[in-house]
Protein backbone atom coordinates (compact mmCIF):
# COMPACT_ATOMS: atom_id res chain seq x y z
CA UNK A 1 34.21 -85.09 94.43
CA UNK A 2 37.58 -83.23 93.61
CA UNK A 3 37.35 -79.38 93.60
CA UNK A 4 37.17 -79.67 89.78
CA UNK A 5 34.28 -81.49 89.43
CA UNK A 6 30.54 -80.57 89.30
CA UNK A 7 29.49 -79.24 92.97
CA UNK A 8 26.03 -79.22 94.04
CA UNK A 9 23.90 -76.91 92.09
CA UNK A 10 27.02 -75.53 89.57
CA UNK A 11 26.24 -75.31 85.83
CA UNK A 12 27.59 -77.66 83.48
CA UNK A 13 28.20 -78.17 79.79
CA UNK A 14 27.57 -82.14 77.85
CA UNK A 15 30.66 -83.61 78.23
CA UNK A 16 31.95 -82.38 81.22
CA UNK A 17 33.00 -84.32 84.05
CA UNK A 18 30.94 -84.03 87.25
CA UNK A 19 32.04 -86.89 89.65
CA UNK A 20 33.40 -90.28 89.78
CA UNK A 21 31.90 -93.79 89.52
CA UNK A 22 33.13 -95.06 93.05
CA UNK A 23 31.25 -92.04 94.53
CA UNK A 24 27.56 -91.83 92.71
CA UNK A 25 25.78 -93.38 90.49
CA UNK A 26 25.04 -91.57 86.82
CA UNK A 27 21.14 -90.53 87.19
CA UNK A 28 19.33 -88.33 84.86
CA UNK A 29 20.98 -85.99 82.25
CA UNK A 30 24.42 -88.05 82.90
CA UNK A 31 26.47 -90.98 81.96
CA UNK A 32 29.38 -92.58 82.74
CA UNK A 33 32.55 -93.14 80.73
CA UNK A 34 35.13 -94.58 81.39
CA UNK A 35 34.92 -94.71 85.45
CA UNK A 36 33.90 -91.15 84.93
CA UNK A 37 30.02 -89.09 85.31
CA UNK A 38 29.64 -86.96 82.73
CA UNK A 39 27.13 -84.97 81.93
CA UNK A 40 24.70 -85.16 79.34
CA UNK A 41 23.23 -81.85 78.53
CA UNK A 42 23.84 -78.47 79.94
CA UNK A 43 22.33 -77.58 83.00
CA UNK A 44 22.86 -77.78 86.59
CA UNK A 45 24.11 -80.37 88.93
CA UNK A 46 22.04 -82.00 91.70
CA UNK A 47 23.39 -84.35 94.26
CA UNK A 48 20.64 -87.10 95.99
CA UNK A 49 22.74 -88.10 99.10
CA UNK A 50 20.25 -90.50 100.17
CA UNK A 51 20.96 -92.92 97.01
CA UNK A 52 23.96 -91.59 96.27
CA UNK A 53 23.02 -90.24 92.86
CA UNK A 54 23.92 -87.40 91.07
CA UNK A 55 22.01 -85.76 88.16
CA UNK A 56 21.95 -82.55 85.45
CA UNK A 57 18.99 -80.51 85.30
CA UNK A 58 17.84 -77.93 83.09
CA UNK A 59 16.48 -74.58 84.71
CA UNK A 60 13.60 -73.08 83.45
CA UNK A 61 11.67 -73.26 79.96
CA UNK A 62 13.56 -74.51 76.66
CA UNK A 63 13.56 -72.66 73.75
CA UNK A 64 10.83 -72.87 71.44
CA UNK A 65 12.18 -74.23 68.13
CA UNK A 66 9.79 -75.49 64.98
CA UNK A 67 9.97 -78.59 64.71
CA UNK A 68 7.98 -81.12 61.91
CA UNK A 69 4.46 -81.13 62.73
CA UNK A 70 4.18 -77.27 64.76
CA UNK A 71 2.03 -74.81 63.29
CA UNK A 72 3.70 -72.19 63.20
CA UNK A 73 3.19 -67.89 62.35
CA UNK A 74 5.29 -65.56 60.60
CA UNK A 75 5.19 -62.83 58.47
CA UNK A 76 6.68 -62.89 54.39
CA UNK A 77 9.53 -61.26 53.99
CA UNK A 78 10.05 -61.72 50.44
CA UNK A 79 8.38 -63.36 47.97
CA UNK A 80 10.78 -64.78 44.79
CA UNK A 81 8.81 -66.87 41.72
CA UNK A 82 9.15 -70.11 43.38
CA UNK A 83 9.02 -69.42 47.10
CA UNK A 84 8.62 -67.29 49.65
CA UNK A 85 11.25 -66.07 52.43
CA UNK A 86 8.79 -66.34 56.24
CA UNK A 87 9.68 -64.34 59.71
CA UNK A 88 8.62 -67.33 61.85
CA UNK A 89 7.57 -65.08 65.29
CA UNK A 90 5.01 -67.75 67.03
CA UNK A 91 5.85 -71.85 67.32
CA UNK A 92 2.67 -73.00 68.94
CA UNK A 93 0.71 -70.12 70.75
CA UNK A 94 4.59 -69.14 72.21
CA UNK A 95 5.91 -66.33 71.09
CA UNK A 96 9.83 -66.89 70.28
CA UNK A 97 12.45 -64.14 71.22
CA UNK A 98 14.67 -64.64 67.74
CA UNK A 99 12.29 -65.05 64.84
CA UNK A 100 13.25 -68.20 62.78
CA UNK A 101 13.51 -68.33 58.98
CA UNK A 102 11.27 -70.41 57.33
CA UNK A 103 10.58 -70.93 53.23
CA UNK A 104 7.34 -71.80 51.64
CA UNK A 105 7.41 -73.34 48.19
CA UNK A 106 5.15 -72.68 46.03
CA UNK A 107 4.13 -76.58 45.69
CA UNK A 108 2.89 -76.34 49.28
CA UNK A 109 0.23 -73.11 49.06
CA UNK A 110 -2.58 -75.24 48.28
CA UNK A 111 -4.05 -78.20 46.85
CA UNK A 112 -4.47 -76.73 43.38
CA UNK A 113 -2.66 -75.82 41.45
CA UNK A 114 -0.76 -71.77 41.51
CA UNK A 115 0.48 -70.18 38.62
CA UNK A 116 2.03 -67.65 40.22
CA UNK A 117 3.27 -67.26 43.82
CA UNK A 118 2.60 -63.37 43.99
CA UNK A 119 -1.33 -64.31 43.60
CA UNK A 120 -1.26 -66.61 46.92
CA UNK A 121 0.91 -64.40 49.09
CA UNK A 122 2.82 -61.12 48.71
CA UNK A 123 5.56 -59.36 51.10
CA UNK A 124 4.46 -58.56 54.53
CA UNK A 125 1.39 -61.20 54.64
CA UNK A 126 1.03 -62.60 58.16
CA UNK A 127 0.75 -66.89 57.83
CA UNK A 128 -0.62 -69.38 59.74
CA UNK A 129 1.45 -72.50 58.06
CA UNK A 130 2.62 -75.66 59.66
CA UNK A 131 6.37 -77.22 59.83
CA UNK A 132 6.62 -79.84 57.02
CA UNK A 133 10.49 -80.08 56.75
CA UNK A 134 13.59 -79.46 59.14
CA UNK A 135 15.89 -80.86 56.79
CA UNK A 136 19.39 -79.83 56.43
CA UNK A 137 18.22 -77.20 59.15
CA UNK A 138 15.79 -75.39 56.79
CA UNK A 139 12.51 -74.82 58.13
CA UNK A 140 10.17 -75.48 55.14
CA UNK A 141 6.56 -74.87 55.44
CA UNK A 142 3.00 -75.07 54.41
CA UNK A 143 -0.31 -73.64 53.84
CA UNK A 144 -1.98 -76.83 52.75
CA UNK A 145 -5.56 -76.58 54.32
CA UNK A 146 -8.44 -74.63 55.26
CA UNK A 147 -6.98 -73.96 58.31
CA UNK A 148 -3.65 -72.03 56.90
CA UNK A 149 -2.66 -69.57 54.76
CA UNK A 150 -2.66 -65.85 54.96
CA UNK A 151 -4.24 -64.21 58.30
CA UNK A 152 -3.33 -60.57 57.62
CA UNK A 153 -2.33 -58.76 54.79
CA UNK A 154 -2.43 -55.07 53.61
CA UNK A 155 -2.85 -53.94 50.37
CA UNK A 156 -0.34 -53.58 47.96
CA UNK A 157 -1.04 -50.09 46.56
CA UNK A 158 -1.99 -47.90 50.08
CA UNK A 159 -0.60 -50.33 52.26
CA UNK A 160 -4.42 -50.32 54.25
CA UNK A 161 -5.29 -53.24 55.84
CA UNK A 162 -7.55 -55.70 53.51
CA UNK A 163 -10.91 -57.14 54.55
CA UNK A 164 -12.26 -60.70 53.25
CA UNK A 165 -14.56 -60.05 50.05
CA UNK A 166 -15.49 -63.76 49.28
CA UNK A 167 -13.15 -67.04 48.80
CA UNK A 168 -10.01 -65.92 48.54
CA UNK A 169 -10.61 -62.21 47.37
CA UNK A 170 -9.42 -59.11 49.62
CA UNK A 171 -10.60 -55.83 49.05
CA UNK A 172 -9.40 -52.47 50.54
CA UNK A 173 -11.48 -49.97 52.16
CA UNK A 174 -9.44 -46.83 51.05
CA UNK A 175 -8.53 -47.52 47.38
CA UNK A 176 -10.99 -50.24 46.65
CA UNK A 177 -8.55 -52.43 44.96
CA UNK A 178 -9.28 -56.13 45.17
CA UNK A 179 -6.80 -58.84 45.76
CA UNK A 180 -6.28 -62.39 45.55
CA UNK A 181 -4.83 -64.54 48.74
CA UNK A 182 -4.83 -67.86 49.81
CA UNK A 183 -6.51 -66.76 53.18
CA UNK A 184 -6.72 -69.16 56.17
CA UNK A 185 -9.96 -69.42 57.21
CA UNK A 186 -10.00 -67.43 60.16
CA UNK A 187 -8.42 -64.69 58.00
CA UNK A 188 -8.61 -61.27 59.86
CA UNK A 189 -9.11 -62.94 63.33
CA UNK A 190 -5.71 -63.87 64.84
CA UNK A 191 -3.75 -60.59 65.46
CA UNK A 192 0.08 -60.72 65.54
């Protein structure tokens, strides 16, 4: 290995060359081009002596990211006609450093049919939903299910958390108003 190549243990990007054909052979997170290692992913490089191969590693956990199929948590941030904007904070039971953006349409609230998306969810609802959609790198969701839907909301007169008052009714304790939601059904359980 030259001094411009990938020592033992120094971080490297995909792409970059880390050693030469004649000295190792490509081994995980590497491949070879053109007489030349290169490495795969980004991560570190580690050097087997014994059979002479050489490898990238990544160093501790990777980012959490919500892919098709993860159930997912977030809170509304807005809520238009047709869909609803969603803080995604939780991928999993992991929390996530950077919240992701997610959208919920309003043909995936429910299996019936909803007139109007303000009656299933409003701003500042915590969800329990589940990845559907990564296309064109738009996290789409939904609530499809007993098992998601709204897990927290507040009331959208006092702003006082809302207690369950039947299938799919909320009702506040301080101004008595009663709401509609498309609650999940371990609605007031799960705590941000």
């Amino acid at each position: 290995m030259t001094e411009r190549e990938g020592r033992p243990g120094s971080f490297v990007v995909p792409g970059e060359r880390i050693a030469v054909i004649e000295e190792f052979a490509p081994s995980v997170g590497t491949f070879e081009e053109d007489g030349d290692i290169r490495s795969q992913i980004a991560g570190f490089v580690v050097v087997d002596s014994i059979s002479r191969t050489i490898s990238v590693l990544r160093r501790g956990n990777r980012p959490k990211i919500p892919r098709k199929g993860a159930m997912v948590v977030g809170q509304i941030s807005t809520a238009e006609s047709k869909f609803a904007n969603v803080n995604i904070f939780k991928v999993g039971k992991d929390s996530v450093e950077n919240p992701f953006s997610g959208l919920l349409h309003i043909t995936r609230i429910g299996r019936g049919y909803v007139r109007r998306l303000e009656d299933v969810v409003k701003p500042g609802d915590l969800i329990k939903g589940r990845v559907v959609s990564n296309k064109n790198g738009i996290c789409q969701l939904a609530t499809i299910g007993d098992a998601f839907g709204v897990i927290q909301a507040y009331c959208s007169t006092c702003g006082t958390r809302l207690a369950p008052a039947g299938r799919g009714k909320l009702a506040c304790a301080n101004c008595g108003k009663i709401e509609t939601r498309k609650t999940a059904e371990d609605y007031g359980l799960n705590q941000r």
